[in-house]
Structure formats: C-alpha cells, structure tokens
Protein backbone atom coordinates (compact mmCIF):
# COMPACT_ATOMS: atom_id res chain seq x y z
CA UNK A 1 25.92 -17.32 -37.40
CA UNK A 2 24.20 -15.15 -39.93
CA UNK A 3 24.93 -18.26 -43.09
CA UNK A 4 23.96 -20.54 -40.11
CA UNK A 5 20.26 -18.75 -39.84
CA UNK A 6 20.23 -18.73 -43.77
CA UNK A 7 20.52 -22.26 -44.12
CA UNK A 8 18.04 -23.35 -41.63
CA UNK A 9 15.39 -20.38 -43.48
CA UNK A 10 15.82 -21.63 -47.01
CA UNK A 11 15.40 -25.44 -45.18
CA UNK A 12 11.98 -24.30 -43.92
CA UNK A 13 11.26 -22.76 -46.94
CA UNK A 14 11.63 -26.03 -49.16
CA UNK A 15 9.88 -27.95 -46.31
CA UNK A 16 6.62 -25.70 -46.84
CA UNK A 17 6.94 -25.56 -50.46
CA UNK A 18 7.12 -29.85 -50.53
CA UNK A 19 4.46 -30.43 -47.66
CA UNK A 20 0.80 -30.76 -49.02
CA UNK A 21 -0.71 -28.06 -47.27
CA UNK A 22 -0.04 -25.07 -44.99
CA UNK A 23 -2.53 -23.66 -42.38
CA UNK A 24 -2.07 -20.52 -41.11
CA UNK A 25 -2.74 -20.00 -37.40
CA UNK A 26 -5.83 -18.94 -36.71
CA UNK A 27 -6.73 -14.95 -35.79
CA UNK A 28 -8.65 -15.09 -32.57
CA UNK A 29 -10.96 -11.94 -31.99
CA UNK A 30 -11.32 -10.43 -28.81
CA UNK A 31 -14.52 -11.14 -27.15
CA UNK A 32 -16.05 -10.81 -23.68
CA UNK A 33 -17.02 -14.93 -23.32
CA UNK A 34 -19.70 -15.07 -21.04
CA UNK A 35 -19.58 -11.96 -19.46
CA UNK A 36 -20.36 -8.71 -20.01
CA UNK A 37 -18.55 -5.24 -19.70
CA UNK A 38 -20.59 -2.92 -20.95
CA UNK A 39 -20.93 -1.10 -17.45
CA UNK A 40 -18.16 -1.62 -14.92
CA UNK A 41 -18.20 -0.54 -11.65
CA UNK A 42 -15.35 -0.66 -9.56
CA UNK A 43 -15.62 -0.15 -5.20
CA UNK A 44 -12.47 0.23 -3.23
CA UNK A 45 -9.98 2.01 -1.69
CA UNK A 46 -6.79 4.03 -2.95
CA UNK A 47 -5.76 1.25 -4.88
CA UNK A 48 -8.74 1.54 -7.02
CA UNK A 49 -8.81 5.32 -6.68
CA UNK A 50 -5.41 5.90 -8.81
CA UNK A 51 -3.84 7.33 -5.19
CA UNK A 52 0.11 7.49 -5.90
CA UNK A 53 2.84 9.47 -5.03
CA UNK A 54 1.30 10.11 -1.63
CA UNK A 55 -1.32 12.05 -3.25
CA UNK A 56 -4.68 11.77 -5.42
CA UNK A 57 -4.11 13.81 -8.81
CA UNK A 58 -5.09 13.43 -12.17
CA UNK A 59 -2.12 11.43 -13.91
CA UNK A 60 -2.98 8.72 -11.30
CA UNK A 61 -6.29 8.68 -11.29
CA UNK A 62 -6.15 8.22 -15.30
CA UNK A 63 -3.33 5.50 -14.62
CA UNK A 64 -5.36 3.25 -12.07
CA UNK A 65 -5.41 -0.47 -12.41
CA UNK A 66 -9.52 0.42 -13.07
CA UNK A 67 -8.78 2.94 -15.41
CA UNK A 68 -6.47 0.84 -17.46
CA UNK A 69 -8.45 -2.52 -17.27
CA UNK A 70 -11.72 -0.83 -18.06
CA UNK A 71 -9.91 0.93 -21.09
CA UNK A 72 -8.92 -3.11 -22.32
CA UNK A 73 -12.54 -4.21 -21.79
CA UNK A 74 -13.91 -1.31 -24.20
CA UNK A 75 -11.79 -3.47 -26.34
CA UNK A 76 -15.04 -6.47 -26.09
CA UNK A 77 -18.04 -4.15 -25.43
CA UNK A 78 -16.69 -2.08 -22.39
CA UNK A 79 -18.19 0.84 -21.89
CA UNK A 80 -17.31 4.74 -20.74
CA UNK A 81 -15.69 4.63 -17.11
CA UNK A 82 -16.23 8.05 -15.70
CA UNK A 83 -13.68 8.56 -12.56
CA UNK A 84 -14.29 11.43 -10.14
CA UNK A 85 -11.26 13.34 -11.67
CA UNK A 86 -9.29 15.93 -9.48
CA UNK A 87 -8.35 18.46 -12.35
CA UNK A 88 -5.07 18.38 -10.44
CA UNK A 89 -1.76 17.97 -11.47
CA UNK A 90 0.13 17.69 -8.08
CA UNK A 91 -2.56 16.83 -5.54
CA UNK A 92 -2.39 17.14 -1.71
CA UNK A 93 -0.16 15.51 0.08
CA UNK A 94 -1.14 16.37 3.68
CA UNK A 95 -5.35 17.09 3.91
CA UNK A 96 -4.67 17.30 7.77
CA UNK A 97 -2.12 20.19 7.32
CA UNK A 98 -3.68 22.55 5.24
CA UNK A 99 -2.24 20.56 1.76
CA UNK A 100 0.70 23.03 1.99
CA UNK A 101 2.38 20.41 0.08
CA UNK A 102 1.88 18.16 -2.96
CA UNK A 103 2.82 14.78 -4.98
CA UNK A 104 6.36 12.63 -3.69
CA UNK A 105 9.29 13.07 -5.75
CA UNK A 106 12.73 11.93 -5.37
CA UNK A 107 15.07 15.15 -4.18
CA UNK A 108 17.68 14.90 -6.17
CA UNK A 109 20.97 12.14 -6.92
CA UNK A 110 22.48 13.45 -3.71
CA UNK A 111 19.60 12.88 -1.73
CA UNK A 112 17.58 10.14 -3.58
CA UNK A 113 14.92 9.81 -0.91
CA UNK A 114 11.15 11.05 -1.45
CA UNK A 115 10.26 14.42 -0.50
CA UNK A 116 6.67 16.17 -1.21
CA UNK A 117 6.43 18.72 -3.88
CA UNK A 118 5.67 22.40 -2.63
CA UNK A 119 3.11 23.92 -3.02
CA UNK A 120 0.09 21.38 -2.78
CA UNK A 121 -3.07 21.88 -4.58
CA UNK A 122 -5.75 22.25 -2.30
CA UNK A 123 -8.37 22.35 -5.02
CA UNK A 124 -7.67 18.38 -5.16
CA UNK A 125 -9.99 17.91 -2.49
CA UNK A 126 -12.77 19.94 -3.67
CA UNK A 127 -16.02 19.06 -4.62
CA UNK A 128 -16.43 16.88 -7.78
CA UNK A 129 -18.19 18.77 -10.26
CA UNK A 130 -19.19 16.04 -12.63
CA UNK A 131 -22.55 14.22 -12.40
CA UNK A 132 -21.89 11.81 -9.37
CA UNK A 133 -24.37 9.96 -10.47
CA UNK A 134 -22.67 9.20 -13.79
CA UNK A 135 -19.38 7.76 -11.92
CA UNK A 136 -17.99 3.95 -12.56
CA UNK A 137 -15.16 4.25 -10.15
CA UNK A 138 -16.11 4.65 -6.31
CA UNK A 139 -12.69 3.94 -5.31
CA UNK A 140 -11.87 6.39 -2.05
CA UNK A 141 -8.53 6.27 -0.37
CA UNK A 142 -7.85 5.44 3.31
CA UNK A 143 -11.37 3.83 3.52
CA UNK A 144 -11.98 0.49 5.52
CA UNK A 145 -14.45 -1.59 5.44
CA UNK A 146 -16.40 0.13 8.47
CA UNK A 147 -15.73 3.45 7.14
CA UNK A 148 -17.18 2.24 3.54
CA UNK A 149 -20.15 1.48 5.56
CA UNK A 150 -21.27 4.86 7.39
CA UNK A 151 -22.30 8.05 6.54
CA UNK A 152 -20.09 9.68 8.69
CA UNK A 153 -17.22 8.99 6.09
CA UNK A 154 -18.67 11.82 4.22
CA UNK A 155 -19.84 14.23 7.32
CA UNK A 156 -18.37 17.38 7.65
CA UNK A 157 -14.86 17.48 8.96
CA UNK A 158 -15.41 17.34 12.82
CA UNK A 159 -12.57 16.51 15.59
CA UNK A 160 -15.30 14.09 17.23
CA UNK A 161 -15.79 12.60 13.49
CA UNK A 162 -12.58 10.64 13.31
CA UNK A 163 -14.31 8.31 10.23
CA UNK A 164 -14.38 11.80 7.90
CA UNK A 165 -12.64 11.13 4.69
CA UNK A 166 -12.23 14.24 2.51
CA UNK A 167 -11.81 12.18 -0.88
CA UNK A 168 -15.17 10.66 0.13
CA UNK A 169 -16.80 13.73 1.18
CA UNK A 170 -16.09 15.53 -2.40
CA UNK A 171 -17.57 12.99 -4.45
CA UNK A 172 -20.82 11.42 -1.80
CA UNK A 173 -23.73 11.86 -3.43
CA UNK A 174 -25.35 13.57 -0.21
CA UNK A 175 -23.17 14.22 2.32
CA UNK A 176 -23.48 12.70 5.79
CA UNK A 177 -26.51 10.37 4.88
CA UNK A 178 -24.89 8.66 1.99
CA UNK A 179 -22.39 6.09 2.31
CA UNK A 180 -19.42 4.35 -0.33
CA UNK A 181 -21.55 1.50 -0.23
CA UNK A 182 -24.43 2.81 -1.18
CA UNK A 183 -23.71 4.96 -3.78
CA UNK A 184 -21.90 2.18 -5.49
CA UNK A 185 -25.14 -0.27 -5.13
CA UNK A 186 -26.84 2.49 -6.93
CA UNK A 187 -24.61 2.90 -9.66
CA UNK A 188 -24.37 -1.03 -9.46
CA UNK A 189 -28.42 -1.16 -9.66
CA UNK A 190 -28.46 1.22 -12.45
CA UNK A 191 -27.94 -1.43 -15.46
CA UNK A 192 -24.05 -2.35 -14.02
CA UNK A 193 -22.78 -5.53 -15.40
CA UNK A 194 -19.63 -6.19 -13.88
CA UNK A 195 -17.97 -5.39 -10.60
CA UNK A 196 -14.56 -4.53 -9.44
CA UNK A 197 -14.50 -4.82 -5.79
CA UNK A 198 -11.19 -4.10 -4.09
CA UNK A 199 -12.05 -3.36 -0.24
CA UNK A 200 -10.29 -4.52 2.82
CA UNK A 201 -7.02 -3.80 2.51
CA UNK A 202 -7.28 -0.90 5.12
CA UNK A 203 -7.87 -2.97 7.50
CA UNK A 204 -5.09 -4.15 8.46
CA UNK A 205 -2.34 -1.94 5.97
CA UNK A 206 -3.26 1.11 7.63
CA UNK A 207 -2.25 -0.24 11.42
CA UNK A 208 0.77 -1.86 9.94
CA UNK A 209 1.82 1.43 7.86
CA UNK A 210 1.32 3.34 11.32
CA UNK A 211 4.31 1.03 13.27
CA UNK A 212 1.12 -0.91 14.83
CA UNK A 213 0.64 1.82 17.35
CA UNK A 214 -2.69 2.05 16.94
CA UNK A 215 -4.70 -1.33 18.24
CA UNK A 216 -7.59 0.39 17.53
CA UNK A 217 -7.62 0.54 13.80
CA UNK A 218 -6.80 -2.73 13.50
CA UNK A 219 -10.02 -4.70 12.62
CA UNK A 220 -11.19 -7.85 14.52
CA UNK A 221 -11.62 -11.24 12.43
CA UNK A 222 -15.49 -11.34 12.94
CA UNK A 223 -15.96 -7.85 12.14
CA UNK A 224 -14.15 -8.06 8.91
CA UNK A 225 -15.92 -11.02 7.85
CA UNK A 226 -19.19 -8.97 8.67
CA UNK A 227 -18.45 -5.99 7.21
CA UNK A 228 -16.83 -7.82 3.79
CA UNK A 229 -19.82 -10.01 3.46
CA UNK A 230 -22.23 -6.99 4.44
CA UNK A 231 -20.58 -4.71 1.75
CA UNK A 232 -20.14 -6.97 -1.22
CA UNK A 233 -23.61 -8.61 -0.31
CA UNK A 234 -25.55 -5.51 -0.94
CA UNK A 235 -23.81 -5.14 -4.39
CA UNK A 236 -24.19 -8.74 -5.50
CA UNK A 237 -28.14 -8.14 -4.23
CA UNK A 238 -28.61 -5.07 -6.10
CA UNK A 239 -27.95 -6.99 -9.52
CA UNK A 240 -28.22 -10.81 -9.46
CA UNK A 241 -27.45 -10.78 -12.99
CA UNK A 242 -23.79 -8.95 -12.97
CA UNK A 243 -20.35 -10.79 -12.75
CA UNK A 244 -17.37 -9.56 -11.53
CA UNK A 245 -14.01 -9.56 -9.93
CA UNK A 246 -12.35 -9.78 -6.00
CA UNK A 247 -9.20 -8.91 -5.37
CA UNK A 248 -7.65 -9.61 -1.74
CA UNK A 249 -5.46 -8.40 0.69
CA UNK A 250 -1.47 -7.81 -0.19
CA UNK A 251 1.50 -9.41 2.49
CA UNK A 252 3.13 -5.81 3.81
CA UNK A 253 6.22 -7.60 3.06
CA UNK A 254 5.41 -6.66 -0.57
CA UNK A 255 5.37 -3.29 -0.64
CA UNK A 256 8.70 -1.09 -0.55
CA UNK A 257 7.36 0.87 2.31
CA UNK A 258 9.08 -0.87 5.01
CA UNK A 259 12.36 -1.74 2.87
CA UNK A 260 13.15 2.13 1.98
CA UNK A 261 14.59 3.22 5.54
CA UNK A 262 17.53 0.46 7.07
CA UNK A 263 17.27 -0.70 10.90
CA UNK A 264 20.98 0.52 11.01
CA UNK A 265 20.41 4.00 9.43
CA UNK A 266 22.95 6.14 12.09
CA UNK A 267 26.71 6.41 10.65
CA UNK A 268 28.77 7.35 13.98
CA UNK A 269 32.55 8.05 13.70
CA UNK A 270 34.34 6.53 16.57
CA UNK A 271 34.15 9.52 18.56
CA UNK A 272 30.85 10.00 18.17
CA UNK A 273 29.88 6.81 19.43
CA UNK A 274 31.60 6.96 22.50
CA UNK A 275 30.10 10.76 23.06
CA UNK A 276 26.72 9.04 22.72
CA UNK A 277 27.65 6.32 24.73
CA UNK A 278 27.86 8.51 27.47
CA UNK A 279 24.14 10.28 27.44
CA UNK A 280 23.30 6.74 28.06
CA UNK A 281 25.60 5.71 30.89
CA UNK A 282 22.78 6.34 33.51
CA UNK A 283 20.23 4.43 31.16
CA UNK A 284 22.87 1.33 31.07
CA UNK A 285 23.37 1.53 34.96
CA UNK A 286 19.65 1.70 35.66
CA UNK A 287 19.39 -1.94 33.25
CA UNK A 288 22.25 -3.55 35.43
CA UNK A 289 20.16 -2.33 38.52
CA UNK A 290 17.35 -3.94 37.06
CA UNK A 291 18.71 -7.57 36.24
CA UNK A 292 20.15 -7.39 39.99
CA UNK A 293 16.23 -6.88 41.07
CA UNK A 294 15.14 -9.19 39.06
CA UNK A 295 12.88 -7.31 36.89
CA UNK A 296 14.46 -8.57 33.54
CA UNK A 297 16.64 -11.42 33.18
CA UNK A 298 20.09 -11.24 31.13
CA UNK A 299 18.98 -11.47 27.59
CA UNK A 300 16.56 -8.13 27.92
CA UNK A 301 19.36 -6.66 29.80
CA UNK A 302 21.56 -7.30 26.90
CA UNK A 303 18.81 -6.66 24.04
CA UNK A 304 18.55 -3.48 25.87
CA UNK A 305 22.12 -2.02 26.45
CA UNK A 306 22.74 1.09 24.43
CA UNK A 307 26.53 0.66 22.89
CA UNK A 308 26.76 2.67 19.76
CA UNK A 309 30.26 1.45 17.54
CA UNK A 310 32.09 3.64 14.83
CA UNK A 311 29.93 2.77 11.44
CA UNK A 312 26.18 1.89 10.98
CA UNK A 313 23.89 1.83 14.15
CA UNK A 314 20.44 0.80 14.72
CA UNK A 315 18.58 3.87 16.04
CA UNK A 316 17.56 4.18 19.26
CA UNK A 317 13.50 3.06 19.33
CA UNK A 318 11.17 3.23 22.29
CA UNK A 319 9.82 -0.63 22.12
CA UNK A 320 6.40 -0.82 24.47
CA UNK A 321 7.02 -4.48 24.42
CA UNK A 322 10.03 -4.19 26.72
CA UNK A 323 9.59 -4.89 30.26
CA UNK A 324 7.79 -1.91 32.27
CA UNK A 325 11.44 -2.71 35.27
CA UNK A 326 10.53 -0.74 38.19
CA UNK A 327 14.18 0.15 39.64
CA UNK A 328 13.46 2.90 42.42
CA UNK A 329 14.40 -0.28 45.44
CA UNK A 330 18.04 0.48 43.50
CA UNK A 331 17.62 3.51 44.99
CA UNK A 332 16.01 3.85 48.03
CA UNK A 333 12.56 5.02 46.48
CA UNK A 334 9.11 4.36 46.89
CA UNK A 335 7.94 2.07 44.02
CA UNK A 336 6.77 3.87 40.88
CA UNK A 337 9.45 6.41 41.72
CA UNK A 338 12.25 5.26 38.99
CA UNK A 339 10.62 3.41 35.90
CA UNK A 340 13.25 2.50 33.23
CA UNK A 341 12.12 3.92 29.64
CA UNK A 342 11.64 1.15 27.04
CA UNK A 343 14.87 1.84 25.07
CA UNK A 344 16.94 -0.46 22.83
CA UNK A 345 18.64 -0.52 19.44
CA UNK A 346 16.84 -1.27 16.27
CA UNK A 347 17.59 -4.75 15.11
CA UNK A 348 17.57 -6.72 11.62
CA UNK A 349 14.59 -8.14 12.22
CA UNK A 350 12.70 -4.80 12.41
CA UNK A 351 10.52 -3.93 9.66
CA UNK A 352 10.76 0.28 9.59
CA UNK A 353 8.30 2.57 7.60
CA UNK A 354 9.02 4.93 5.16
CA UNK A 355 7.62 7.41 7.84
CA UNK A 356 10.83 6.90 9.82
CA UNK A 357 12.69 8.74 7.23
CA UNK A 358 11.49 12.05 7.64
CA UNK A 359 12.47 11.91 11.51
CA UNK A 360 15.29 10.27 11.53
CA UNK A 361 18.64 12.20 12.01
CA UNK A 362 16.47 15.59 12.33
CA UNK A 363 16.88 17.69 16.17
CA UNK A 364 13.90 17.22 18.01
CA UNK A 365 15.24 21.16 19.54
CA UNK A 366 17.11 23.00 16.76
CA UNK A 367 19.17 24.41 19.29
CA UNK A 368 20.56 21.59 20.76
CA UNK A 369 22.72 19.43 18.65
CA UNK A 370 22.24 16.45 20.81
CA UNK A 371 18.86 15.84 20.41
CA UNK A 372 19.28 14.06 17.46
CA UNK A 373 16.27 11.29 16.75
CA UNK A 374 17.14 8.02 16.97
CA UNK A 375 20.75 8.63 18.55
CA UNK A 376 19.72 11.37 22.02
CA UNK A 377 16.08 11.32 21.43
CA UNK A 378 14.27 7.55 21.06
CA UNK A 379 12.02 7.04 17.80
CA UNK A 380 8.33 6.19 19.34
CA UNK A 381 6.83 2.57 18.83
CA UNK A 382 5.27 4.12 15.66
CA UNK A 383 8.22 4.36 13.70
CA UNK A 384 9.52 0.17 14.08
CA UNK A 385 7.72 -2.89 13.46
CA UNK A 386 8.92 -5.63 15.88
CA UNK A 387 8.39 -9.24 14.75
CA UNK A 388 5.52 -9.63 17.53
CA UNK A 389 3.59 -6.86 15.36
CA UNK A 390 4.56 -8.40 12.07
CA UNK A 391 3.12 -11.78 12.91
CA UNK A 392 0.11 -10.05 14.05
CA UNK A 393 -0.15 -8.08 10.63
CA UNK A 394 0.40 -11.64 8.77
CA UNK A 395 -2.19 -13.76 10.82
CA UNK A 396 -4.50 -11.43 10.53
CA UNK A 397 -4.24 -11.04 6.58
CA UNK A 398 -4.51 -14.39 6.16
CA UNK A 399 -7.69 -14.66 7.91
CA UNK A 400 -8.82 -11.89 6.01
CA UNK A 401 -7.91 -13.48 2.78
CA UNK A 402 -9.59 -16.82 3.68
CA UNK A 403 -12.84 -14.62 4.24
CA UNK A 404 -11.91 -13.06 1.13
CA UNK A 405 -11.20 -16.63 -0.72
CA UNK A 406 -14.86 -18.52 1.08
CA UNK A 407 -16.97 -15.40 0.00
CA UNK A 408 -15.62 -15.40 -3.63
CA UNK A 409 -16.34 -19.72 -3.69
CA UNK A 410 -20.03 -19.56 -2.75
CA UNK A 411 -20.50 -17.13 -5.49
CA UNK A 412 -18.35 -18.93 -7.51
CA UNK A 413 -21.21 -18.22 -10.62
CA UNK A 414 -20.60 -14.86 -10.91
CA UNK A 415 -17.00 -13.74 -8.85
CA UNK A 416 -13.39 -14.50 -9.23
CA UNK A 417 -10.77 -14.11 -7.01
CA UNK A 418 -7.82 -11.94 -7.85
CA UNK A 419 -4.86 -13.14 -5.58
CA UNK A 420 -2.80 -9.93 -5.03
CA UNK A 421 -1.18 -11.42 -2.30
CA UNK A 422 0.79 -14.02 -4.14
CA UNK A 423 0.84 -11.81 -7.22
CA UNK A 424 2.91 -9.32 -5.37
CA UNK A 425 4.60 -11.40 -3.57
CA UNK A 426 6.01 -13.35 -6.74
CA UNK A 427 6.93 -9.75 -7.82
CA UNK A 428 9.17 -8.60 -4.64
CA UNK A 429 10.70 -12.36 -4.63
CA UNK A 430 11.54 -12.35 -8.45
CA UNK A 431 10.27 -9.42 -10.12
CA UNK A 432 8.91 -9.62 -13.83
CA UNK A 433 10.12 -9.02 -17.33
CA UNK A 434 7.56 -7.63 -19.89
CA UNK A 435 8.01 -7.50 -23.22
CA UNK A 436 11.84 -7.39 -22.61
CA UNK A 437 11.90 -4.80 -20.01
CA UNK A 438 12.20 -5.43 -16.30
CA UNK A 439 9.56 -4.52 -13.46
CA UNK A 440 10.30 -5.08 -10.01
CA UNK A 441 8.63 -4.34 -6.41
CA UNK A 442 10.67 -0.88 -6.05
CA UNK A 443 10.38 2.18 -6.10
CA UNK A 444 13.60 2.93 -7.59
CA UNK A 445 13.84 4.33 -11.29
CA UNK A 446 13.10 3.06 -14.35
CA UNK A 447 12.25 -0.45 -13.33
CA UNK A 448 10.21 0.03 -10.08
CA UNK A 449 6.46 -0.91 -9.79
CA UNK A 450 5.73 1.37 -7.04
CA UNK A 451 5.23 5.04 -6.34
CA UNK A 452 7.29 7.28 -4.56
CA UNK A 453 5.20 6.28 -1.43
CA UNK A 454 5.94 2.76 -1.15
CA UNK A 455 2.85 1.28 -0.75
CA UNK A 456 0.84 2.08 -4.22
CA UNK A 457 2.06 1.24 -7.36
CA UNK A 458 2.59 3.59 -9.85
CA UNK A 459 1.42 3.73 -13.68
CA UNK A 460 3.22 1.08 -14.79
CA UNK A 461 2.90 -1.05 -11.96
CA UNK A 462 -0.75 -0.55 -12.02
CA UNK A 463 -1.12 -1.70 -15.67
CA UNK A 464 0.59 -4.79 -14.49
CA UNK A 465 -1.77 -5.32 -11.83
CA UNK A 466 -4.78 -4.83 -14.39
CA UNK A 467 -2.93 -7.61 -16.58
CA UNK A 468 -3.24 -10.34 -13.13
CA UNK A 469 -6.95 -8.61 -13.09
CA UNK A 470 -7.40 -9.41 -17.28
CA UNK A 471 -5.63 -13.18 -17.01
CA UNK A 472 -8.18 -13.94 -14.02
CA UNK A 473 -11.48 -13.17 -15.83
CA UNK A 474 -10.42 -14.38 -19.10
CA UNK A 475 -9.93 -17.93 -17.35
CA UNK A 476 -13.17 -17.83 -15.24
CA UNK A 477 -15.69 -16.59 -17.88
CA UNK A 478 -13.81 -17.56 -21.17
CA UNK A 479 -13.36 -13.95 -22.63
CA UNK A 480 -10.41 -12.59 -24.71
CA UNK A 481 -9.88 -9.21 -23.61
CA UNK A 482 -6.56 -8.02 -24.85
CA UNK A 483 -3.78 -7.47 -22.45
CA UNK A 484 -2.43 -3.33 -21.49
CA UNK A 485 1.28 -3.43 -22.49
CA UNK A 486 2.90 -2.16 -18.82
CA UNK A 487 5.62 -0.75 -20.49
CA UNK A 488 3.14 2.20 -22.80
CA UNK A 489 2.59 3.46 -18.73
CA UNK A 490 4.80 5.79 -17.15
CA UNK A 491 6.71 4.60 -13.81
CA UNK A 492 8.87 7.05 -11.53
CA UNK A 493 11.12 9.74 -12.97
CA UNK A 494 14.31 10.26 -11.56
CA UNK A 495 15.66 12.32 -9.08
CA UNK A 496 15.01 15.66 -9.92
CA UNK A 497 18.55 18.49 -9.54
C-alpha cells in the first residue's frame, strides 16, 4: 500500500511538472459580506444565556452558542460581547430552595445518573455589577415570551408575582419598570448592528418539561404570534438599518430529557411482584366493578389493571386522562361515595422527564418500606407524558414555528431563519461527526451534545449550534465568517468516584 501511494505521488508529480501551468487555489479572506457585526446583540432565553448543567455559572455563560458565535464574528469586524457574568463556578441549582445546591454532575460509574453538586452558590443570583448598560447578551433563562414582555419579570420576589425571574431581576436595568424587551431595544438602539433573537421556546418546553400538568403555562397560538411579533417588532423598529438572525422552536423529542429515565424503570423479583400485586387487589376489583357498571369498557379496564411480573415494570402513574368511574352503586353507596383513582402502568409510548428520576424508587414515608413511588405510591400526571400531551406539545410547536418561519419571510431583507428544529432533530436521528470525532444528542460522556440536564446543550454542543447559526448567515448575506471547531469546547466529564 505504502509503494502503491508512491507511485501514484511521483505520477502527479510528473503530471504538474509536464502541464503548462499550475494555479494554486485561491486564499479566501474572511469577511462579513453584506452585513455587519460590529455590535451584536443577542435576546433570548437560557439557551442564549449559557444556562447548563441545571444551573447559570460562568464556564457556561463563556461557552454559549452567543458567546462562541460572537467570538467567530470578531473574526470579520465583530465587536466586544459583554455577558452579564455570574463570577460563579458552580451556580444555583434550585433559586426556589434557598440554592442549597449547585451545577449537575454525574454521581459516580455505579450510579451514572445526574445529581446536583452541594453546596450551591447563592452569589450566582446576585446583582450584576458590570455596567448593564454595556451588555450584548440579554439572554435570561426560564423567560417566555409574556414574561420577556412585563416588568414584573424583574419585581421583587413576591408569592402573588408568579412572572419574577431572579436571573432577570439581577441584571434589569431598573427593576420592576424595566422589561427584557426593553432593555434589549435600548442596547439594540444604541448603534447595534446585528441581532440574535432566540425567544419562544418557553412557551411550550416549559409545559412539556413539567409532564403537561400545567395548562396554564402553555401559550395559546394567537398569543404567541402576538407576543413574537410584538417583541421582535420593537427591536427591528428600534434600528431599521441592523440585520440579524431567528432561531425557532426545538421538537422535545430532541432533547435527552425525556429519554434519560425508561417507562419500565421498576426491577421486581418474582416475589416482589406478587407482594405488590396484592396492595392492589382492591384497586383491580374496584376496575372489574366498574366495566360491570359500565363506566369503562374492556380496553380501559385492561389498560388499567395493575399486574406487576418478575423483571422490568412500568411504574405505577396517576393518568388524569383515565376515566373519572364512579363505582359506589358496586357497593351500595350514594354516588360520589367510591371514585376509582386514575391508576395504570407506564407504557412504551410514554415520554418520562428527567424529573421522574429523582422520585422514582424513593419512600414517600421513610418508615414504611411500602411506600415506594411508582410501585405503592402512584407518580402524579407531572412525572409522564402520554401521547395525547405529546401531540399537543408537537402541534403546537409547529404553529409556533410557522409564526416563527412567516415573521422571518416578510423581513426577509434583514432576518434569517435558523431551523433548530430540524437541526436537532438531524442530530438525535443521526448524530454528527466533526473533524473526526463524534457528537450526538446525549448526554452521555465524551460524545454527548447536551448537559447534564437534558434539555441544554453543553460547550461543545453549543459551539455546534453556533456553526448551524454561522452556515445560515454566511448563505443569506454572503459573509465568510470562519467556523468554531466544536471539538476546542469542553462537553460532560465523567462520572465523578
């Protein structure tokens, strides 16, 4: 093989030295083609923010898809992209409980599964201490589109004031009159030249990542198209000369959250099974009472029966889209007296968060060794998505992503669109290889493109996601900025002893 390669290099060699001229290929400089990134501002929510790990700290917030594409664009003219930087190195995992813990990481190779550093930093929430009026990135996690919208987002923490964000409230330029949108149409106003908008996610990730338990956070199709329009209007307004780039709204099917934790999580020896089998005897007789009364027919009665088996086992989930079967006629009650409980097994066609991990297999009474979740104790709806909810989710991203998609068309002048959703898509389907080494829609070490939260990507991923950001605008305003290489960016380190 090696005389073989020989051969065919002194062949080429006497080919160049007998052809009449030789032109070398030309050295294309990087350039910004018709737009210009000498001030980027970039609006949106974790995603933008550098949020990973289940926390906002400073390796992320260095490591966000902004972060790294506005580092590439100082490569044609780009200039400095200030980020509201936490000066922490763990973060806060939990703002609601005190931040008594900090940043995911896996446990160990016994117990690969993510688990929250201790202690958490609760100086990661405090306020930013840079010139807020000198910030590029406005990227705030957990914010929707209504919450971008309203001052209230950056109140003071109130029980009644269930639209206070605390990364919002540390970096709004006054507090409970200012708004996300506004102070990034000010920046934007202020000589910006390009835009990175990345809203609406939220809108419909957040209900899904909370088992769609919640109706209520889960934004209506004319309100999201009014709220989109209304927030990127005001920016496009407050500089008619600026270009810049729309990213939309990711399938949850993409992210690893809700492929982490298996429908069929409980391992039951034989006699295990048949002990549980018995807590539910009276449950099983009260579903054979109702198909006699004719408040479900045979399929729900058999979707319903609770028969654990020696091996893997759904969990045992409370579904609210059961039948409510009133059974007290079975026994000689008034009605209302006996109302079955919406029980059943999980199924394969279940979608479970990440959340369900923490719960499941724990004692909901550490004194009773029974009352284990998801085999004596139900899950709640918030811990399963049924296909019903799923569809839901899916419908309603794709009308988001049209409104996304029509908005970005009659501005096609000065926006492209940035199709996450088939970008990540392609990348759970098939994965990637850069550069000769693999990246795939995991979390799972070295190759994994997401954090140890399944839902944002990590460094690595997140250089990958400013490459799909880089080949968009280079095709739309003919500009050469370089490409990151993914594989310079850290992504998760393994399981710790």
């Amino acid at each position: 093989m090696k005389n073989f390669k020989k051969y065919i290099g002194l062949s080429l060699s006497v080919a160049l030295l007998w052809s009449c001229t030789y032109d070398a290929p030309e050295q294309v400089e990087p350039n910004s083609g018709t737009a210009d990134f000498s001030k980027v501002v970039a609006v949106g929510n974790s995603l933008t923010a550098g949020f990973m790990n289940g926390a906002l700290y400073d390796a992320g917030q260095s490591t966000s898809y902004a972060a790294i594409l506005s580092t590439q664009m100082q490569l044609v003219g780009g200039g400095t992209f200030n980020t509201p930087m936490t000066g922490s190195t763990v973060g806060c995992y939990n703002p609601s409980e005190g931040c008594t813990a900090g940043r995911l990481v896996l446990k160990g190779l016994e117990d690969p599964t993510p688990s929250p550093t201790v202690p958490g930093d609760p100086n990661a929430l405090a306020p930013y201490g840079g010139d807020k009026g000198a910030l590029n990135n406005f990227g705030v996690p957990g914010i929707t589109l209504a919450t971008a919208l309203t001052p209230l987002a950056g109140a003071p923490a109130d029980p009644a004031n269930p639209a206070f964000n605390p990364y919002y409230a540390r970096i709004a330029s006054n507090p409970g009159t200012s708004t996300i949108i506004g102070d990034a149409t000010t920046a934007f106003a202020d000589g910006a030249t390009f835009l990175l908008f990345w809203l609406g996610s939220n809108d419909v990730l957040g209900y899904a990542i909370g088992g769609a338990a919640n109706e209520a956070i889960l934004t209506s199709e004319g309100d999201f198209e009014t709220r989109f329009n209304g927030a990127l209007g005001s920016l496009l307004q407050a500089n008619t000369s600026a270009k810049g780039a729309v990213a939309n709204i990711p399938n949850v099917l993409s992210v690893p959250f809700f492929k982490l934790v298996p429908w069929n999580a409980i391992p039951l020896d034989a006699a295990t099974a048949a002990f549980a089998n018995s807590s539910y005897q009276d449950y099983n007789d009260g579903l054979a009472a109702a198909l006699a009364l004719g408040e479900i027919d045979q399929a729900e009665h058999d979707r319903r029966l609770v028969e654990f088996v020696e091996g893997q086992n759904g969990f045992i989930v409370e579904d609210d889209e059961l039948t409510t079967a009133d059974i007290s006629a079975a026994y000689g009650f008034p009605p209302g007296s006996v109302v079955l409980p919406n029980y059943r097994h999980a199924e394969s066609t279940d979608l479970v968060p990440l959340t369900a991990g923490s719960v499941l297999g724990t004692l909901q009474d550490p004194n009773d060794p029974t009352s284990v979740y998801g085999v004596g104790v139900a899950m709640g709806d918030q811990y399963l998505l049924t296909p019903a909810e799923l569809s839901v989710i899916q419908s309603r991203t794709a009308v988001f992503n049209q409104t996304i998609a029509n908005t970005v068309t009659a501005n096609s002048d000065r926006l492209v669109l940035i199709d996450i959703h088939s970008i990540l898509e392609d990348l759970a389907e098939n994965g990637t290889v850069i550069n000769g080494s693999t990246l795939n829609a995991s979390v799972t070490p070295p190759f994994g493109g997401f954090s140890l939260d399944g839902v944002h990507p990590n460094s690595r991923g997140n250089a990958f996601i400013a490459n799909k950001f880089i080949e968009a605008i280079n095709a739309k305003f003919n500009a050469l900025i370089p490409f990151a290489n993914p594989n310079d960016y850290a992504g998760n380190a393994l399981p710790i002893p």
